[in-house]
PDB file of N, CA and C in Angstrom:
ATOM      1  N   UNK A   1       0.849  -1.181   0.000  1.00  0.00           N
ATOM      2  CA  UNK A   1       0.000   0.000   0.000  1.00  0.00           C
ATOM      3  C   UNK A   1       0.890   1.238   0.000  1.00  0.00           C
ATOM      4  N   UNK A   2       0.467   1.986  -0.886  1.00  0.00           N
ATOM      5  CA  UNK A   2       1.124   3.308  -1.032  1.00  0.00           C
ATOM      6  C   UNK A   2       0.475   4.613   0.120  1.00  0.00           C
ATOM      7  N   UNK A   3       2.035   5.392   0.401  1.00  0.00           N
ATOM      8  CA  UNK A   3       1.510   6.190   1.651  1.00  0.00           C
ATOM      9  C   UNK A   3       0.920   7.626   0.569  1.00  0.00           C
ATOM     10  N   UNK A   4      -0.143   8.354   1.158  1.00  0.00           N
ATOM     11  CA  UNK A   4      -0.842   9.428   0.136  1.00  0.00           C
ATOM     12  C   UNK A   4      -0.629  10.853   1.737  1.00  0.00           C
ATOM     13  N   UNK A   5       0.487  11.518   1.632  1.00  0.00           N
ATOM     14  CA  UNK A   5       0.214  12.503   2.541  1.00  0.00           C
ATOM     15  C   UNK A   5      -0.819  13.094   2.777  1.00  0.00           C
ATOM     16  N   UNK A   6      -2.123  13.626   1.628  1.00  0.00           N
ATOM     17  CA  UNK A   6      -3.110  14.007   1.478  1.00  0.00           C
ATOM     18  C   UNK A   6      -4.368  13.457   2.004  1.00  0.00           C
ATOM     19  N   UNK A   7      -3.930  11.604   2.728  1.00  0.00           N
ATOM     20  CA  UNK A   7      -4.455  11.362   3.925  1.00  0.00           C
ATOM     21  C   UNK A   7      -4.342  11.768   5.378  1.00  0.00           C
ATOM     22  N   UNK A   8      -2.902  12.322   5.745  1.00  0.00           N
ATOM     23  CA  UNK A   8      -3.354  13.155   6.950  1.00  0.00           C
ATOM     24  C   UNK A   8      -3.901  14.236   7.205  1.00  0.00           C
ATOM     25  N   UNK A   9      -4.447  14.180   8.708  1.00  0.00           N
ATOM     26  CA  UNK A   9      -5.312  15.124   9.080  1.00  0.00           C
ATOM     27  C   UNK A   9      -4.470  16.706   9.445  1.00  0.00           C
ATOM     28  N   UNK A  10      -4.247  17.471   9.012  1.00  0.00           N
ATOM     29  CA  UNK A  10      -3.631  18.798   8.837  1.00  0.00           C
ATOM     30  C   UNK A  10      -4.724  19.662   9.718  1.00  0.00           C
ATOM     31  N   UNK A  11      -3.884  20.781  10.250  1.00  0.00           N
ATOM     32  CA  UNK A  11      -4.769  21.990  11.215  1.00  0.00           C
ATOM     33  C   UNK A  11      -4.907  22.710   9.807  1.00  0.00           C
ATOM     34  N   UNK A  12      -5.474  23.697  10.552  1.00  0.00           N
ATOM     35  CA  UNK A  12      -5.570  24.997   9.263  1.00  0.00           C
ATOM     36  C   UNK A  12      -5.080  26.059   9.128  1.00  0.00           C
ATOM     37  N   UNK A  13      -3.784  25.815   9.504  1.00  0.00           N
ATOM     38  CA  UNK A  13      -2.351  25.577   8.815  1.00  0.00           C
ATOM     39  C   UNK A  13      -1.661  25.122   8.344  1.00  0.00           C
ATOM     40  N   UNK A  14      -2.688  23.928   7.511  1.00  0.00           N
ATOM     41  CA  UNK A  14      -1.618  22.926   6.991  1.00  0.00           C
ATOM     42  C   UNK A  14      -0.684  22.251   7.528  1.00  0.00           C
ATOM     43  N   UNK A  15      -0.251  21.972   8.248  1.00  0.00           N
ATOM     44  CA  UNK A  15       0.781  21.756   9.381  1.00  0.00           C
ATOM     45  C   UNK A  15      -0.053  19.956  10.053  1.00  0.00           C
ATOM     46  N   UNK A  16       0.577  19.086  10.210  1.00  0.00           N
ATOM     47  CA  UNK A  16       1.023  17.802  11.575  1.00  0.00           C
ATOM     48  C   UNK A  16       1.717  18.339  12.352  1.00  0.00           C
ATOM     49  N   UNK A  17       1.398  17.739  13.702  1.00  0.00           N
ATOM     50  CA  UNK A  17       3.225  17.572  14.333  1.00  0.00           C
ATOM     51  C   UNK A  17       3.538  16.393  14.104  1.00  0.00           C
ATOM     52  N   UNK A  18       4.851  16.558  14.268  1.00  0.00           N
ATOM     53  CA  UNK A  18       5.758  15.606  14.402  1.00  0.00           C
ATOM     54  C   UNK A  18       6.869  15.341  15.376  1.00  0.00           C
ATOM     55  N   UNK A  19       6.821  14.022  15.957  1.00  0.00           N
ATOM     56  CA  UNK A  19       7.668  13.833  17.315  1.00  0.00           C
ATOM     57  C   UNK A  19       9.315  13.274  16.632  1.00  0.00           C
ATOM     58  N   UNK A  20      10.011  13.677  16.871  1.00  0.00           N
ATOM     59  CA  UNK A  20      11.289  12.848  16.567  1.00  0.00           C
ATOM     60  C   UNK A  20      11.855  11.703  17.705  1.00  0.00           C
ATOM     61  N   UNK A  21      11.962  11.090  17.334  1.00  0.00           N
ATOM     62  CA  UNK A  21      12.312   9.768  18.636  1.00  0.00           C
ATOM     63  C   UNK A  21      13.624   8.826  18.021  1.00  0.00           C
ATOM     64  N   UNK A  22      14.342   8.857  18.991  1.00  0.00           N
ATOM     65  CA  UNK A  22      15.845   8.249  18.832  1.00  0.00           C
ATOM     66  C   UNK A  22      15.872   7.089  18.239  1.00  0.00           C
ATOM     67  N   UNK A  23      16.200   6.409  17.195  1.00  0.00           N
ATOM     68  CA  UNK A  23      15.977   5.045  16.864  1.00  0.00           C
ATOM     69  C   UNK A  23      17.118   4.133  18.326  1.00  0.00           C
ATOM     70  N   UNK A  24      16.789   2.919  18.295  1.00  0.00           N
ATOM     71  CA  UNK A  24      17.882   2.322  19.348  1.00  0.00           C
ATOM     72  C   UNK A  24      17.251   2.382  20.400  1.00  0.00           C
ATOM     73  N   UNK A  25      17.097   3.543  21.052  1.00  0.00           N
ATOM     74  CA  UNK A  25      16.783   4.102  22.680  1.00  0.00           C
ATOM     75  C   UNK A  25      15.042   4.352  23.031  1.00  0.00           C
ATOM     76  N   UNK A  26      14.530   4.920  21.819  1.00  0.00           N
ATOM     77  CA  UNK A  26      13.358   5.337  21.997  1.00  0.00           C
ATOM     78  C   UNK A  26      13.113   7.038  22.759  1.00  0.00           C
ATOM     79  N   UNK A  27      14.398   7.696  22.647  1.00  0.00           N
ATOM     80  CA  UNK A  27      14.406   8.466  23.664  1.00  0.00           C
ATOM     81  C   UNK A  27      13.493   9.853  23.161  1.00  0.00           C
ATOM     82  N   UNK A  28      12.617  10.548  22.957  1.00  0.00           N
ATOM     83  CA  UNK A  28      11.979  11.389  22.463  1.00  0.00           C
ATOM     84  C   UNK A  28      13.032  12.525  22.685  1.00  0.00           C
ATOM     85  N   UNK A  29      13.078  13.110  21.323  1.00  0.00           N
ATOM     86  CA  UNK A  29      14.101  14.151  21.404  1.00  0.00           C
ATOM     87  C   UNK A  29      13.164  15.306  21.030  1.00  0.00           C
ATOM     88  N   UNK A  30      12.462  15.943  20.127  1.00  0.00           N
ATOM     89  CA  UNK A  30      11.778  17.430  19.909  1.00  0.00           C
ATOM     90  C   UNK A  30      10.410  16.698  19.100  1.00  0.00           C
ATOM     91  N   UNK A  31       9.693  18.333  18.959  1.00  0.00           N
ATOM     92  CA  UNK A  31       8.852  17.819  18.053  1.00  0.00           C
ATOM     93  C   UNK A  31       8.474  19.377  17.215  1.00  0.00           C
ATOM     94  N   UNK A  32       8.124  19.182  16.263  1.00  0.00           N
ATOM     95  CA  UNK A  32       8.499  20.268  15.293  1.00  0.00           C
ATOM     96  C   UNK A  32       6.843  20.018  14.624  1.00  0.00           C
ATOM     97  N   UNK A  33       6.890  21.127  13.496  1.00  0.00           N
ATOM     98  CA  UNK A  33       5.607  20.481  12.102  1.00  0.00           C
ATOM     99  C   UNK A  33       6.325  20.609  11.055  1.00  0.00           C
ATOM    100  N   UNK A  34       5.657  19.662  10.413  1.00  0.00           N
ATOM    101  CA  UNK A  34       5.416  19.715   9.117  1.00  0.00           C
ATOM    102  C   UNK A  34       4.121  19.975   8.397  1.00  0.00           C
ATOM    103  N   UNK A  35       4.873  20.245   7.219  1.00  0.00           N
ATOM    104  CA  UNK A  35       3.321  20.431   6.231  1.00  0.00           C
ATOM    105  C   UNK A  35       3.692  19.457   4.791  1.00  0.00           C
ATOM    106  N   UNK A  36       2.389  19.009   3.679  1.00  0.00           N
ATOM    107  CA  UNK A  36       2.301  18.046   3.066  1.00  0.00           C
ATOM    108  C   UNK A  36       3.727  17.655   2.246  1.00  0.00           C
ATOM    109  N   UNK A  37       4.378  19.425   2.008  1.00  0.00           N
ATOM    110  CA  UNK A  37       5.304  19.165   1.196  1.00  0.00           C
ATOM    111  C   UNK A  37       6.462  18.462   2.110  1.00  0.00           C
ATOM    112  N   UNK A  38       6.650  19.244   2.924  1.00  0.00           N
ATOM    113  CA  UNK A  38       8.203  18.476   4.385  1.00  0.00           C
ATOM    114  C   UNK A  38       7.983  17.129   4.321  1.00  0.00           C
ATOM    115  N   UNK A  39       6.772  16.551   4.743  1.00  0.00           N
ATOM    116  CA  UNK A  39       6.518  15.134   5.033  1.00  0.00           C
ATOM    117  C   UNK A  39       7.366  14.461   3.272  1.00  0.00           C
ATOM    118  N   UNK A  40       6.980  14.849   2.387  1.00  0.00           N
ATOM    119  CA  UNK A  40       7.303  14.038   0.992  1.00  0.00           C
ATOM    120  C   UNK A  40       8.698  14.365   0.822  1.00  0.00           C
ATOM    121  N   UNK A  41       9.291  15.571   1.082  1.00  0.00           N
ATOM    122  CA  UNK A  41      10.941  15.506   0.793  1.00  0.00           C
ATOM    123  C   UNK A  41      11.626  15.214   2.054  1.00  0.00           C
ATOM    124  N   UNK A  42      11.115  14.864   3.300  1.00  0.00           N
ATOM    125  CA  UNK A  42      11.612  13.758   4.477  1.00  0.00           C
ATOM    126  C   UNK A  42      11.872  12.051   3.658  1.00  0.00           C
ATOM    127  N   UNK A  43      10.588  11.991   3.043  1.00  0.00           N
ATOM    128  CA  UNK A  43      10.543  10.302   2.782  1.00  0.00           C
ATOM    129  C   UNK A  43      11.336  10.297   1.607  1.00  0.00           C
ATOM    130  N   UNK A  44      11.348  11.750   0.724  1.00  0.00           N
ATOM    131  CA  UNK A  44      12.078  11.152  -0.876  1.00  0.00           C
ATOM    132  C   UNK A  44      13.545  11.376  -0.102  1.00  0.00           C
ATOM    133  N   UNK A  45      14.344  12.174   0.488  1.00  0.00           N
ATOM    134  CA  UNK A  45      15.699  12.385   1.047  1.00  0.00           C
ATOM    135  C   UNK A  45      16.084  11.587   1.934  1.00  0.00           C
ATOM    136  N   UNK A  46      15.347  11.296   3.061  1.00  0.00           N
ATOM    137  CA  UNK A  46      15.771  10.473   4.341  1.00  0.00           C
ATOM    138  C   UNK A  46      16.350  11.747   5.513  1.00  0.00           C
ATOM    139  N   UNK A  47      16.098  12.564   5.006  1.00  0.00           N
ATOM    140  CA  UNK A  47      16.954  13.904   5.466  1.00  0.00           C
ATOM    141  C   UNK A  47      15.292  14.160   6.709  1.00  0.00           C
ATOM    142  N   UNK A  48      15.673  14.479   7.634  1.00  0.00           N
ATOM    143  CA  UNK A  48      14.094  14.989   8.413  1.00  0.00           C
ATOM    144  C   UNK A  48      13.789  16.347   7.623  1.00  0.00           C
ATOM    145  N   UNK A  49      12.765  16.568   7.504  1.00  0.00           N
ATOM    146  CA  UNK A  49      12.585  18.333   7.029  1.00  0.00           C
ATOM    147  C   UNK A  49      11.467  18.688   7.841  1.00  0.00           C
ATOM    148  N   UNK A  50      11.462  19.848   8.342  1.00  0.00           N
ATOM    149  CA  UNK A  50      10.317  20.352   8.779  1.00  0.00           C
ATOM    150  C   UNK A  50       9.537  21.634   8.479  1.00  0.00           C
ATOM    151  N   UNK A  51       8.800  22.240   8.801  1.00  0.00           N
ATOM    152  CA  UNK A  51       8.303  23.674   8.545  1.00  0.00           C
ATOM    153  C   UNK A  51       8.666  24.328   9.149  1.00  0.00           C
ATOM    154  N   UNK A  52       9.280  25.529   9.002  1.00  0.00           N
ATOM    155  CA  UNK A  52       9.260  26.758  10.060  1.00  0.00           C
ATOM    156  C   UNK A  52       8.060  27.365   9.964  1.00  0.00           C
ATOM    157  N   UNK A  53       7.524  27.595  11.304  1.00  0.00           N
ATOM    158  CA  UNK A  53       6.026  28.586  11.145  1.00  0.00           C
ATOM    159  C   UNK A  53       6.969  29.995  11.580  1.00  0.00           C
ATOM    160  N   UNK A  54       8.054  29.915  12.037  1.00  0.00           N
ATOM    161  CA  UNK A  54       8.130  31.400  12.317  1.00  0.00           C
ATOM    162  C   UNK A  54       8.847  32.198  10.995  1.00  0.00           C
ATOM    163  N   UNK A  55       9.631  31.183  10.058  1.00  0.00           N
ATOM    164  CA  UNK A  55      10.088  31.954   9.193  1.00  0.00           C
ATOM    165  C   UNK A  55       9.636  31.525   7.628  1.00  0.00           C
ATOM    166  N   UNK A  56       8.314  30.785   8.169  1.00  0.00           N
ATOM    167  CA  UNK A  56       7.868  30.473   6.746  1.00  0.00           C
ATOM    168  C   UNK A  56       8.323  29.719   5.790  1.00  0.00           C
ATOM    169  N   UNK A  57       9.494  28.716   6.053  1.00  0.00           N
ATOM    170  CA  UNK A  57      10.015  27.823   5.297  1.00  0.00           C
ATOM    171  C   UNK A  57      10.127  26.734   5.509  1.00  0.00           C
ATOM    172  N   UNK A  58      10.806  25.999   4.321  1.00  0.00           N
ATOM    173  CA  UNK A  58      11.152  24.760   4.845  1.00  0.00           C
ATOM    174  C   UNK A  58      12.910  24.717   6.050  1.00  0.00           C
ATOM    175  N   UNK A  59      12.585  23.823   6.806  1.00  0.00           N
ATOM    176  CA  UNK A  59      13.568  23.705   7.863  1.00  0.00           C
ATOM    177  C   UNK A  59      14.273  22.087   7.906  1.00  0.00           C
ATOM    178  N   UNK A  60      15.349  22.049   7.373  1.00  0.00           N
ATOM    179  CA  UNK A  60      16.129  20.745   7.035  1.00  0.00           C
ATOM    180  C   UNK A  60      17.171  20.517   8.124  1.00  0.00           C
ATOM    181  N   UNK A  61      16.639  19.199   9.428  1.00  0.00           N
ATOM    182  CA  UNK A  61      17.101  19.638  10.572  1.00  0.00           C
ATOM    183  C   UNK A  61      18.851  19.320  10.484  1.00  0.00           C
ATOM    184  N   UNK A  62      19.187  20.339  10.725  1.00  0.00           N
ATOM    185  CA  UNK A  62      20.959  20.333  11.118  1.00  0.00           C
ATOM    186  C   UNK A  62      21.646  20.527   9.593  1.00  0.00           C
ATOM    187  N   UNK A  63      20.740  21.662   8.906  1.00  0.00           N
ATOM    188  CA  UNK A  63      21.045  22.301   8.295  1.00  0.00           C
ATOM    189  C   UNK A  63      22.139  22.870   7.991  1.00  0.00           C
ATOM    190  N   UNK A  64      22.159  23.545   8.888  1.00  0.00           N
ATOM    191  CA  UNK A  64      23.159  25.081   9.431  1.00  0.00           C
ATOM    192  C   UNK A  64      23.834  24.203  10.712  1.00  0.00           C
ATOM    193  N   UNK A  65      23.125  23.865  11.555  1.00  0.00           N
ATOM    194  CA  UNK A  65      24.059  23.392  13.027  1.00  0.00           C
ATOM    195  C   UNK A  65      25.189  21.878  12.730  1.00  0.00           C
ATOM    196  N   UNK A  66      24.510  21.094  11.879  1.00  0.00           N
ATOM    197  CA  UNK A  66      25.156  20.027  11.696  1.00  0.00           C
ATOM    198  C   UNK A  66      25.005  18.812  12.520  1.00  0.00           C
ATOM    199  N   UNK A  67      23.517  19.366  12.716  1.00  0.00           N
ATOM    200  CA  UNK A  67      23.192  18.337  13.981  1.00  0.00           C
ATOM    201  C   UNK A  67      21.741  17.592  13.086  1.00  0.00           C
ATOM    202  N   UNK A  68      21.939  16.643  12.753  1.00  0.00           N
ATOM    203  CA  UNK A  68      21.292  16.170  11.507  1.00  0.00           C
ATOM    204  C   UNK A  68      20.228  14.916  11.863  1.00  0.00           C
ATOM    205  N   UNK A  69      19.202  15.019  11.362  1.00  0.00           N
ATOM    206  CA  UNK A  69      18.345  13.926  11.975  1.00  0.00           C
ATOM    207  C   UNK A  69      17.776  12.948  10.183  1.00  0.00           C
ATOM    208  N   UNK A  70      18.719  11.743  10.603  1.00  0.00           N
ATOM    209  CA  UNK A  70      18.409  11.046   9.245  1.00  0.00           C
ATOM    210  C   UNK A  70      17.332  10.166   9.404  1.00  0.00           C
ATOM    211  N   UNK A  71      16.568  10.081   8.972  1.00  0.00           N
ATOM    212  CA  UNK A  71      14.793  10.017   9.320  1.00  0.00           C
ATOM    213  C   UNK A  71      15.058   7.601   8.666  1.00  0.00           C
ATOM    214  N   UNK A  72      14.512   6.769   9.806  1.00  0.00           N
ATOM    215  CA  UNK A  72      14.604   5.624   9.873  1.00  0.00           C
ATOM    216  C   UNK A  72      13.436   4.992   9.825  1.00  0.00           C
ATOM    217  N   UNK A  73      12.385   5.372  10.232  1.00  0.00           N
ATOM    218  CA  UNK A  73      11.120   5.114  10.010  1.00  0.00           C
ATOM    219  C   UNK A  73      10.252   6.410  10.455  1.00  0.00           C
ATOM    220  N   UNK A  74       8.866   6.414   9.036  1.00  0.00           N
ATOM    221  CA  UNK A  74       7.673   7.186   9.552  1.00  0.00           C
ATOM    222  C   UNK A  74       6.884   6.623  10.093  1.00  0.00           C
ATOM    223  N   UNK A  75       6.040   6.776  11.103  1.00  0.00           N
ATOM    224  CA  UNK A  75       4.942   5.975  11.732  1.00  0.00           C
ATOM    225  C   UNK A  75       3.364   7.366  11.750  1.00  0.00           C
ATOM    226  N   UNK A  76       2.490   6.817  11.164  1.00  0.00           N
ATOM    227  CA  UNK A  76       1.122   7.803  11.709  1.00  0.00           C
ATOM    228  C   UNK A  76       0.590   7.277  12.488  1.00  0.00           C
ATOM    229  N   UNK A  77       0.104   7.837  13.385  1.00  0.00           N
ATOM    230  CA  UNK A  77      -0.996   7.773  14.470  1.00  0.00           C
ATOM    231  C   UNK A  77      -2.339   7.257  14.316  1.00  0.00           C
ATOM    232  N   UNK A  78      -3.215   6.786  15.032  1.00  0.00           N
ATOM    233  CA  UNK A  78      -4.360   6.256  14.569  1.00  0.00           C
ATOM    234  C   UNK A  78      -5.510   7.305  13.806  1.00  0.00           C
ATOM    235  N   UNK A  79      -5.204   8.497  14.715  1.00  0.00           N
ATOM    236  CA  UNK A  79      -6.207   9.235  14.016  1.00  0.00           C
ATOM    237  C   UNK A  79      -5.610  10.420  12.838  1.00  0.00           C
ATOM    238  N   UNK A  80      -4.131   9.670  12.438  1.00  0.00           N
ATOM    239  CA  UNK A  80      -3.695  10.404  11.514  1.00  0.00           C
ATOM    240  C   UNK A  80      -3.643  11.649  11.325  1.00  0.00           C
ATOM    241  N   UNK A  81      -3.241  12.484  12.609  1.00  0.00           N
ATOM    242  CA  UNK A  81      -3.015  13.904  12.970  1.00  0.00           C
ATOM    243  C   UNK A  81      -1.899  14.380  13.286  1.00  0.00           C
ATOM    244  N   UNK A  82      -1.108  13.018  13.206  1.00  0.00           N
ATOM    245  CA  UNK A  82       0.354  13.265  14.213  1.00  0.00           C
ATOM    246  C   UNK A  82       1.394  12.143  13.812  1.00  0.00           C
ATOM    247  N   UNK A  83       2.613  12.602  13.641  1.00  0.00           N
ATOM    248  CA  UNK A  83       3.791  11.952  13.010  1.00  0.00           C
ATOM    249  C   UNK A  83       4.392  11.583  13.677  1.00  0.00           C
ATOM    250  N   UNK A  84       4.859  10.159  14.145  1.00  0.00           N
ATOM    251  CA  UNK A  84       6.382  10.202  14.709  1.00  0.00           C
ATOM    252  C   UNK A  84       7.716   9.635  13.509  1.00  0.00           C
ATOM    253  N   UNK A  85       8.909  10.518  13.609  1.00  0.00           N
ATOM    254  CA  UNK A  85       9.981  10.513  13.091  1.00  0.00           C
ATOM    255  C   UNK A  85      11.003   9.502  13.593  1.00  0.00           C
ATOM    256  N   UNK A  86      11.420   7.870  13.497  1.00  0.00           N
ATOM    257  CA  UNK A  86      12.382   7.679  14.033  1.00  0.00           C
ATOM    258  C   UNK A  86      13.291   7.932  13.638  1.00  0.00           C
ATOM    259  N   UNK A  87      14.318   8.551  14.209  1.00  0.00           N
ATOM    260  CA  UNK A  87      15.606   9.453  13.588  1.00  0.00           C
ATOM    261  C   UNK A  87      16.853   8.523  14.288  1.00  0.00           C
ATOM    262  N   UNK A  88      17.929   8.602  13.382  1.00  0.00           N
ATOM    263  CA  UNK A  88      19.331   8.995  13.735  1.00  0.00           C
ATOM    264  C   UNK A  88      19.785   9.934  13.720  1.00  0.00           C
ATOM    265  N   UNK A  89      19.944  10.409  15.115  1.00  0.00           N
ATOM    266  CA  UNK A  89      20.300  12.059  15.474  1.00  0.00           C
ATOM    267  C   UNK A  89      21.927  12.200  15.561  1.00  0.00           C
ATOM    268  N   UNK A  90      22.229  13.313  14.834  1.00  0.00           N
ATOM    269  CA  UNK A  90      24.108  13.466  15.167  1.00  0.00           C
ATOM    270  C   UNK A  90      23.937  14.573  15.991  1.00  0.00           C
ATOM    271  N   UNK A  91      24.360  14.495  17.154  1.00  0.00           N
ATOM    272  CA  UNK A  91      24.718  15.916  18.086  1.00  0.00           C
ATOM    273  C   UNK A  91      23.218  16.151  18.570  1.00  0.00           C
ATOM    274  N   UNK A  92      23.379  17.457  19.232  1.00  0.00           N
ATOM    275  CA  UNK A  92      21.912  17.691  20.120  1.00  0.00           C
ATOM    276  C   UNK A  92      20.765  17.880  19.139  1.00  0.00           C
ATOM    277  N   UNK A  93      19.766  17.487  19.420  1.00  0.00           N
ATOM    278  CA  UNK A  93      18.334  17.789  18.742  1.00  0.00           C
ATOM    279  C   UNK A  93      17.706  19.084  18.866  1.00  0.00           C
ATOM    280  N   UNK A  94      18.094  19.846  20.416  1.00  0.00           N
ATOM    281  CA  UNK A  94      17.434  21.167  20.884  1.00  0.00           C
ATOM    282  C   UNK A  94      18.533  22.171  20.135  1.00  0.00           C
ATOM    283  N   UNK A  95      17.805  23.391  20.196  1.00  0.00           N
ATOM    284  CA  UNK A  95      18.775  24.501  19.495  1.00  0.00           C
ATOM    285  C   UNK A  95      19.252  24.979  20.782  1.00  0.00           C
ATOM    286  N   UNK A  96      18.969  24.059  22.393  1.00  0.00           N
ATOM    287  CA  UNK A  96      19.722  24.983  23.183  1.00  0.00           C
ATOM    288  C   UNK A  96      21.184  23.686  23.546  1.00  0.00           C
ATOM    289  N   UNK A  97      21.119  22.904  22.250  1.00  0.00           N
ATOM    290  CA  UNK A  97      22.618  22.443  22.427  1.00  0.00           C
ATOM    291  C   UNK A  97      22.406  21.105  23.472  1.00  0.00           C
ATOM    292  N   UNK A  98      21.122  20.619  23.826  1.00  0.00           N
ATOM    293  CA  UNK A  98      20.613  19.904  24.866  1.00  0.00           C
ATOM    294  C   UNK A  98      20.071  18.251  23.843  1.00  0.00           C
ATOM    295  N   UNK A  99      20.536  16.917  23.995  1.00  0.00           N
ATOM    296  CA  UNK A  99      20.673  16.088  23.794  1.00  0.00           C
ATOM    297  C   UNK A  99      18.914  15.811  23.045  1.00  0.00           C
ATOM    298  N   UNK A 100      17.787  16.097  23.959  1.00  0.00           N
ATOM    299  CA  UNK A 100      16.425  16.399  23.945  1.00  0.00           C
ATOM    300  C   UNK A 100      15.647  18.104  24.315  1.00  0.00           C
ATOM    301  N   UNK A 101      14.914  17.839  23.465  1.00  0.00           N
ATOM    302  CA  UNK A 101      13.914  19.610  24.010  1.00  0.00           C
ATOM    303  C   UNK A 101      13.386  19.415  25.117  1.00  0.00           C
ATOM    304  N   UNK A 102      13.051  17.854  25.557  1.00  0.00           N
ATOM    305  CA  UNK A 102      12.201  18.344  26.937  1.00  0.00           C
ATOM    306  C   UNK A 102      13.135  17.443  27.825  1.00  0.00           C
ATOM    307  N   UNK A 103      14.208  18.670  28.451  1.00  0.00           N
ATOM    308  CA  UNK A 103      14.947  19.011  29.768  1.00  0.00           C
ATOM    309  C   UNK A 103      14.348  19.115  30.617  1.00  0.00           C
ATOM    310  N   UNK A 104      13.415  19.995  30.667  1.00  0.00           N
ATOM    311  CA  UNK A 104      12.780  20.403  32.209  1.00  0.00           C
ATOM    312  C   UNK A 104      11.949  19.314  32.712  1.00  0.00           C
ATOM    313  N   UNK A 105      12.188  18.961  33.572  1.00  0.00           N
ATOM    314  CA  UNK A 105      10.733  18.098  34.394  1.00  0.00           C
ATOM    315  C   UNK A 105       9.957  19.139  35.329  1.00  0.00           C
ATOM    316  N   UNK A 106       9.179  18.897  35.692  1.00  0.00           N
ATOM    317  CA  UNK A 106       8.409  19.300  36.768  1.00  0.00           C
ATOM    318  C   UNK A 106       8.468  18.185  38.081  1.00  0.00           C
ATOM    319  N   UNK A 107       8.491  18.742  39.073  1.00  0.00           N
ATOM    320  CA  UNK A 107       8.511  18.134  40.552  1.00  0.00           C
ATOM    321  C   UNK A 107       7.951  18.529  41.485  1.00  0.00           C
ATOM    322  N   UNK A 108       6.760  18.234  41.925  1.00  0.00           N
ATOM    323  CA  UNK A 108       6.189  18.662  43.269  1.00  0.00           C
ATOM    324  C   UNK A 108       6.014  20.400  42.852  1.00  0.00           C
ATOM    325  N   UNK A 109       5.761  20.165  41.751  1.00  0.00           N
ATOM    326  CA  UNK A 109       5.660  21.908  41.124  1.00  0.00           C
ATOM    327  C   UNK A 109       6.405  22.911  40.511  1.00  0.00           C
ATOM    328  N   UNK A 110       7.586  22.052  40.854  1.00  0.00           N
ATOM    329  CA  UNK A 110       9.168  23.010  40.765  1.00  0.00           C
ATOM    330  C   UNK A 110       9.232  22.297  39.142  1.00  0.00           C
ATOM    331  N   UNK A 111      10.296  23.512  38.786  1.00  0.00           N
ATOM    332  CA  UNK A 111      11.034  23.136  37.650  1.00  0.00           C
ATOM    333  C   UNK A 111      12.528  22.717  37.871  1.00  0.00           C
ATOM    334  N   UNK A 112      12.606  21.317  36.879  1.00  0.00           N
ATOM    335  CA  UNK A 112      13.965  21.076  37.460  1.00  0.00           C
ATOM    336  C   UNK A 112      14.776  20.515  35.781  1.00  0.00           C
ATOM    337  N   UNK A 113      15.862  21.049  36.026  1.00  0.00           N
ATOM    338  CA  UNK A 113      16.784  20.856  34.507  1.00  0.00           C
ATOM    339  C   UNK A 113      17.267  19.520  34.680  1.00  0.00           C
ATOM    340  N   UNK A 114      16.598  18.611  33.761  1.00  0.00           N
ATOM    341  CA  UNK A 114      17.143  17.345  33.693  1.00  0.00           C
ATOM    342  C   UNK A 114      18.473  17.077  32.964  1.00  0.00           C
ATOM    343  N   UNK A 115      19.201  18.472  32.097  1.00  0.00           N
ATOM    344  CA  UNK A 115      19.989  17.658  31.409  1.00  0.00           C
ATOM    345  C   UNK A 115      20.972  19.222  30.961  1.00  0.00           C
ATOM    346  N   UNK A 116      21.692  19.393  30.804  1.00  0.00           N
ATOM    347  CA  UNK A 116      23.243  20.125  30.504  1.00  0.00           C
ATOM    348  C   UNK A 116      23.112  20.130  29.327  1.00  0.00           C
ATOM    349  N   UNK A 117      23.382  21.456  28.584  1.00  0.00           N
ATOM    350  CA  UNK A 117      23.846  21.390  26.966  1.00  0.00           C
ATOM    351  C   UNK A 117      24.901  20.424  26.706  1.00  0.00           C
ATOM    352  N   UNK A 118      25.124  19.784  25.704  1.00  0.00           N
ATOM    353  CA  UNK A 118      25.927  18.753  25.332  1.00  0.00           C
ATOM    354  C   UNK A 118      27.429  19.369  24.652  1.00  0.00           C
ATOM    355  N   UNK A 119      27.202  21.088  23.929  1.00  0.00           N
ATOM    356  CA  UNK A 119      28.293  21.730  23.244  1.00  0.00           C
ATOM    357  C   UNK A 119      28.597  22.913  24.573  1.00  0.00           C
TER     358      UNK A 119
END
C-alpha cells in the first residue's frame, strides 16, 4: 500500500506535528511540524525536514548546526493527525545544544533541569 500525505489530518495551517524519537533508545528528542510538502521531501531524502512557522520555510534539521536527523522510520498515528519521526540524530536535537527539548521536568511543582547542553 502506497503512503498518500493528502491522507493526513492537517490543522488549518496545513501543518502535523511531528515527534522525533531516537531510533535504538526510543528516547523522544523534539517535536516540530510539518506540512504536506516536508513530510514528501523527508521520505524522498531520508533527510528529516520540517516547517518553520516562524520563518515560513522549509527547515532541514541540522542544516546550518550540523546536527542532523536522518529520518529511519515514519509511523502515523491512529487518528492520523500526528507523526512520529524515528531518527538517527548526530549531536543535540534542541537549538539549546541539549541532547532532547524536553529538559525540564516538573517536581512537586518546581522546575527542574534534567539535562546540561551537550556543546
Amino acid at each position: 500500500m502506497s503512503f498518500d500525505v493528502t491522507t493526513l489530518v492537517y490543522d488549518d495551517k496545513g501543518l502535523v506535528p511531528c515527534i522525533a524519537q531516537a531510533a535504538g533508545t526510543g528516547e523522544v528528542l523534539m517535536m516540530a511540524w510539518m506540512n504536506a510538502e516536508a513530510v514528501e521531501k523527508t521520505l524522498e531524502t531520508r533527510r528529516v525536514t520540517y516547517w518553520s512557522r516562524s520563518r515560513q520555510a522549509f527547515w532541514v534539521k541540522g542544516e546550518t548546526s550540523g546536527h542532523t536527523q536522518r529520518l529511519v522510520e515514519l509511523r502515523v498515528d491512529c487518528d492520523r493527525d500526528c507523526l512520529l519521526a524515528i531518527v538517527e540524530q548526530e549531536g543535540p536535537a534542541c537549538h539549546t545544544n541539549r541532547r532532547s527539548c524536553f529538559y525540564t521536568g516538573v517536581e512537586t511543582g518546581e522546575e527542574v533541569e534534567l539535562s546540561r547542553p551537550m556543546v
